[in-house]
C-alpha atoms as a PDB file:
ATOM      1  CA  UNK A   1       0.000   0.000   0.000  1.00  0.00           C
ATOM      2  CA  UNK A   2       2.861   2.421   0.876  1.00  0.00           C
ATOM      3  CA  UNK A   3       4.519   1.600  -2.630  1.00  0.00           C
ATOM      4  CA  UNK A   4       1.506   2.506  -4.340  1.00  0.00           C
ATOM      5  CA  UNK A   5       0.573   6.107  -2.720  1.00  0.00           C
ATOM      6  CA  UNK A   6       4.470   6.923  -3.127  1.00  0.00           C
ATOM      7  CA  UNK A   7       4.176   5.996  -7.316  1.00  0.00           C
ATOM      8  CA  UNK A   8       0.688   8.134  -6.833  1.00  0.00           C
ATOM      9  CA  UNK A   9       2.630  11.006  -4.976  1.00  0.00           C
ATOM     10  CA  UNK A  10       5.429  10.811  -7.890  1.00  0.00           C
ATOM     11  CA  UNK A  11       2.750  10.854 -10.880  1.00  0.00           C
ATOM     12  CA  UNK A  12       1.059  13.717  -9.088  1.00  0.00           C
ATOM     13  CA  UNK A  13       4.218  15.584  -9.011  1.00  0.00           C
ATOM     14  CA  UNK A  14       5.457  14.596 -12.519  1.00  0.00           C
ATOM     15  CA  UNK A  15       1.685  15.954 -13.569  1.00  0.00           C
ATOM     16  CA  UNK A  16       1.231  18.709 -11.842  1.00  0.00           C
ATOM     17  CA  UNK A  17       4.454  19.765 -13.370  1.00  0.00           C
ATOM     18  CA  UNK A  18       3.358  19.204 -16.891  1.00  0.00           C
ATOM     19  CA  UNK A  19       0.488  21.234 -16.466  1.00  0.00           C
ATOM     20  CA  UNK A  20       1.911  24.418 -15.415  1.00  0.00           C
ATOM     21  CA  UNK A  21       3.882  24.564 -18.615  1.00  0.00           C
ATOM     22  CA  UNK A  22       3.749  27.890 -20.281  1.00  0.00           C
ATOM     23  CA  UNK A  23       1.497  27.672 -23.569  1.00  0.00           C
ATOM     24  CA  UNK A  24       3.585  26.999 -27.182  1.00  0.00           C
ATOM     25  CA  UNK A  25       3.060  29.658 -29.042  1.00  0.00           C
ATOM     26  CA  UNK A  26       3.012  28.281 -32.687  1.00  0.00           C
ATOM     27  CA  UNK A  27       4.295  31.517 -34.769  1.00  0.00           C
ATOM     28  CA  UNK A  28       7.633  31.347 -32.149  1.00  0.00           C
ATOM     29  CA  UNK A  29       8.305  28.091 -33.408  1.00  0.00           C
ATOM     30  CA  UNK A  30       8.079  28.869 -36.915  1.00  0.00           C
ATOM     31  CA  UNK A  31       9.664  31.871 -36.631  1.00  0.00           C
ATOM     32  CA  UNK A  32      12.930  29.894 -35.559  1.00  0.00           C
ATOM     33  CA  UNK A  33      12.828  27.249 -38.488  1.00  0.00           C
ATOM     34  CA  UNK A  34      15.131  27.782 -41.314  1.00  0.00           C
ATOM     35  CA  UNK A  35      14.031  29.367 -44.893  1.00  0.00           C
ATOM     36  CA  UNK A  36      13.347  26.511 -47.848  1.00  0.00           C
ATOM     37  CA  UNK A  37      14.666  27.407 -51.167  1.00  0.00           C
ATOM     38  CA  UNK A  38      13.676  25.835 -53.894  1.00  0.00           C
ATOM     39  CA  UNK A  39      15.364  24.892 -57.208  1.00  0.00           C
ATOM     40  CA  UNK A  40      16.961  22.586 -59.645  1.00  0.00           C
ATOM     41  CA  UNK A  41      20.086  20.155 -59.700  1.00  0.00           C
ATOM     42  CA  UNK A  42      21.508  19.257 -62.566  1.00  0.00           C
ATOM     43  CA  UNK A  43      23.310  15.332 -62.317  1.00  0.00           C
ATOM     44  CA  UNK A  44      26.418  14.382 -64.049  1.00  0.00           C
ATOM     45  CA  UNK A  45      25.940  11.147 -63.417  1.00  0.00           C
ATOM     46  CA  UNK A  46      22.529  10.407 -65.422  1.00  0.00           C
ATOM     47  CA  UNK A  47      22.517  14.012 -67.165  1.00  0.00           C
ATOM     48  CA  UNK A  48      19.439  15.177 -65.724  1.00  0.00           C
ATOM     49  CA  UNK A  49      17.629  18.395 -64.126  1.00  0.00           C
ATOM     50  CA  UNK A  50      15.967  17.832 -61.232  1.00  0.00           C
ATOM     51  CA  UNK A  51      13.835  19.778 -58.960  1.00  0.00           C
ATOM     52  CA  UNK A  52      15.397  20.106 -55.451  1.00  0.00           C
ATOM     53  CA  UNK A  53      14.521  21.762 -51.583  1.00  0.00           C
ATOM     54  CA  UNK A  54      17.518  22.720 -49.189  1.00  0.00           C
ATOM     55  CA  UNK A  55      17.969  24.935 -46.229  1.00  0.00           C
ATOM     56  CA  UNK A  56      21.031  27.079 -45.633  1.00  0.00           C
ATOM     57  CA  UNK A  57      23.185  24.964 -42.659  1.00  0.00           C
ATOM     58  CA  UNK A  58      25.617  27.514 -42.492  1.00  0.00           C
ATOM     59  CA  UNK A  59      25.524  30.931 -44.130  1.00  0.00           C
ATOM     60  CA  UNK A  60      28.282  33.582 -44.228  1.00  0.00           C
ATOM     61  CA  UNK A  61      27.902  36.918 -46.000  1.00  0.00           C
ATOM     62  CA  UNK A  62      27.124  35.574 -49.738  1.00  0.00           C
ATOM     63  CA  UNK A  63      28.243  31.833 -49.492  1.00  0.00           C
ATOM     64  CA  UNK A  64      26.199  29.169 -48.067  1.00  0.00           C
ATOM     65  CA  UNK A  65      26.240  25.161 -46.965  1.00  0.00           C
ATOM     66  CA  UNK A  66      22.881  24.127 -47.916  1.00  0.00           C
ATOM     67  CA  UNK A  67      21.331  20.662 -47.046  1.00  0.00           C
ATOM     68  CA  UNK A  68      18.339  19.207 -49.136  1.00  0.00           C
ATOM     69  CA  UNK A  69      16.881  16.692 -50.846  1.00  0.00           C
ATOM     70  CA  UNK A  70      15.746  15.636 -54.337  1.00  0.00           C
ATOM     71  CA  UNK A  71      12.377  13.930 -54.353  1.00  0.00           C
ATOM     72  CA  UNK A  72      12.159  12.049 -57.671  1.00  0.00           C
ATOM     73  CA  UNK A  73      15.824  10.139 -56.799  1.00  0.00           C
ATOM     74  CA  UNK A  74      15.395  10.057 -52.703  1.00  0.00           C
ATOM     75  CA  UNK A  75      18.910  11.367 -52.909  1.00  0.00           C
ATOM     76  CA  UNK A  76      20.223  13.792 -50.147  1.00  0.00           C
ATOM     77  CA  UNK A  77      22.917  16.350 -51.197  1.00  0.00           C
ATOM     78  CA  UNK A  78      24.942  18.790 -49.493  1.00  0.00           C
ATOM     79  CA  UNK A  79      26.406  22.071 -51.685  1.00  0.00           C
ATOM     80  CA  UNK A  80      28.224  25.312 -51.522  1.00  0.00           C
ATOM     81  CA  UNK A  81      26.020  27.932 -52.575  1.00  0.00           C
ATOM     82  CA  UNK A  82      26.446  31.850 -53.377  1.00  0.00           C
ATOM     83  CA  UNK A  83      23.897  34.186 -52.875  1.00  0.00           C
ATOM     84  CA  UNK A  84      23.418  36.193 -56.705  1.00  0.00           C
ATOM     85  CA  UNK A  85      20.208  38.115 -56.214  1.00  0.00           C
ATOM     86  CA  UNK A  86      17.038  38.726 -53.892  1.00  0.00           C
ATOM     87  CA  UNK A  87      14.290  40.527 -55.337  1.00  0.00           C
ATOM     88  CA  UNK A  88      12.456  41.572 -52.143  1.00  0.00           C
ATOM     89  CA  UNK A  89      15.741  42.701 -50.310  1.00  0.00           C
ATOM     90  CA  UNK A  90      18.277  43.897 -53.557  1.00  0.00           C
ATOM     91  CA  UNK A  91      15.956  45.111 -55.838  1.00  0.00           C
ATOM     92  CA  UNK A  92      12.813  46.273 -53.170  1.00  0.00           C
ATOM     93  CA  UNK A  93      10.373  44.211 -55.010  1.00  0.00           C
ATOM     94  CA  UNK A  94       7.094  44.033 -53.017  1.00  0.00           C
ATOM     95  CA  UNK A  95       5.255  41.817 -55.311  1.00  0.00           C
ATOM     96  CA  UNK A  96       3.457  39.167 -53.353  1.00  0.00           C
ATOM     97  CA  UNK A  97       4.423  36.346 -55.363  1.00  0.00           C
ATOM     98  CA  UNK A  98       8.075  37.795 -57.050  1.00  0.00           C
ATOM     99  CA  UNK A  99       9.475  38.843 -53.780  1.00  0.00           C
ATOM    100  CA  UNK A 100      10.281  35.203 -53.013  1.00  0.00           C
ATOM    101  CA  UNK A 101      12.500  34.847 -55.847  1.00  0.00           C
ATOM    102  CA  UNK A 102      16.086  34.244 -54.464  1.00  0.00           C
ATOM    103  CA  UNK A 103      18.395  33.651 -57.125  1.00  0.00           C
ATOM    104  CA  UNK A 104      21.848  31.568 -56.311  1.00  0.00           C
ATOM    105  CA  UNK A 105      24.318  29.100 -57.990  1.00  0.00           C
ATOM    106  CA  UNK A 106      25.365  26.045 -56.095  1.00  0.00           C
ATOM    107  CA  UNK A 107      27.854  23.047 -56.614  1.00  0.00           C
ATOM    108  CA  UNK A 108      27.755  19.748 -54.425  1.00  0.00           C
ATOM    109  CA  UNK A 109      27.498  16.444 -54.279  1.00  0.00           C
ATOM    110  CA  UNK A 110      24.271  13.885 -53.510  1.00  0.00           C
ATOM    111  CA  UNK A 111      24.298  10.990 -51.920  1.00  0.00           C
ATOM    112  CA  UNK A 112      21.816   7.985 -53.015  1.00  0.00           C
ATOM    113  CA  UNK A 113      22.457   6.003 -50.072  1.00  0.00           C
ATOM    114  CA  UNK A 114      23.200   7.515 -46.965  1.00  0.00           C
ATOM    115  CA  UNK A 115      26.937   5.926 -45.545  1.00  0.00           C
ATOM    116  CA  UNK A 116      27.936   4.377 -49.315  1.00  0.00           C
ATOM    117  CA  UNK A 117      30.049   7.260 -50.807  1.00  0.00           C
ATOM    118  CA  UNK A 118      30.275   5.642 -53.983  1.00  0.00           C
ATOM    119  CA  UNK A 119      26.865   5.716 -55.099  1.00  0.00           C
ATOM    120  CA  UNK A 120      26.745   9.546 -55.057  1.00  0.00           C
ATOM    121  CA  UNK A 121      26.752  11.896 -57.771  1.00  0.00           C
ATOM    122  CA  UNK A 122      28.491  15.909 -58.515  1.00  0.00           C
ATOM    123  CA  UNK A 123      25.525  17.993 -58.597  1.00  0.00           C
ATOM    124  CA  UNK A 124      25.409  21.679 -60.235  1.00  0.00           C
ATOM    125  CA  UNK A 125      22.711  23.718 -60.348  1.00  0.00           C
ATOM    126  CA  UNK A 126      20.436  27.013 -59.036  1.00  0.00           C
ATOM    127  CA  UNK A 127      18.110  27.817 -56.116  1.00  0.00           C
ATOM    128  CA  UNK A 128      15.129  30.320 -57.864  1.00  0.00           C
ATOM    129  CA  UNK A 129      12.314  30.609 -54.663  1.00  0.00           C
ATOM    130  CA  UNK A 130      13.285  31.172 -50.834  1.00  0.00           C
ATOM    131  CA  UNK A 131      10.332  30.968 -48.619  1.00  0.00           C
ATOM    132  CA  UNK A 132       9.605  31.201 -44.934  1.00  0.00           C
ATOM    133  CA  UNK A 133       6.779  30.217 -43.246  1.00  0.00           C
END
């Protein structure tokens, strides 16, 4: 009997804690995820475009390691990237739709399978749309 009102006492505590938790506010979350840019990759390996989404892991000044994915190969890449234009913040574009173009050349290198280095492929290609949510 003791050994149950003590794992009571504990799940009371444990509870009681978990309910005085301040509230999640959703737009502080998003606020802290990382932009998604859009754009193509162009594989040497099967001579291909292909459409692509990445997110800047590190960024300094104009240069940029992205991180993304290709869809139609389930390949995961990882690229340098420089920064060429931004409509919205270069050029003061305030067209709902044009001031998410983000223009930027990248070169990197996909991997098919994640931990098999040799069935990866040099990627080249462009990021065209940045958007934040």
């Amino acid at each position: 009997m003791k050994k149950l009102l003590i794992m009571v006492a504990v799940l009371v505590v444990c509870f009681t804690g978990l309910a005085i938790a301040e509230p999640v506010d959703i737009s502080e979350v998003l606020d802290k995820a990382p932009e998604i840019k859009e754009g193509m990759m162009y594989g040497f390996e099967d001579a291909k475009f292909k459409p692509s989404t990445s997110f800047d892991l590190v960024a300094y000044k104009d240069f940029a390691i992205e991180l993304g994915g290709i869809a139609e190969d389930s390949e995961g890449f990882v690229a340098l990237s420089y920064h060429v234009v931004n409509l919205k913040e270069d050029k003061g574009v305030t067209i709902w739709i044009l001031d998410m173009i983000d223009i930027g050349v990248a070169a990197g290198y996909g991997l098919k399978e994640i931990g098999n280095l040799n069935q990866g492929e040099w990627l080249l290609g462009a990021t065209l749309l940045k958007a934040k949510f």
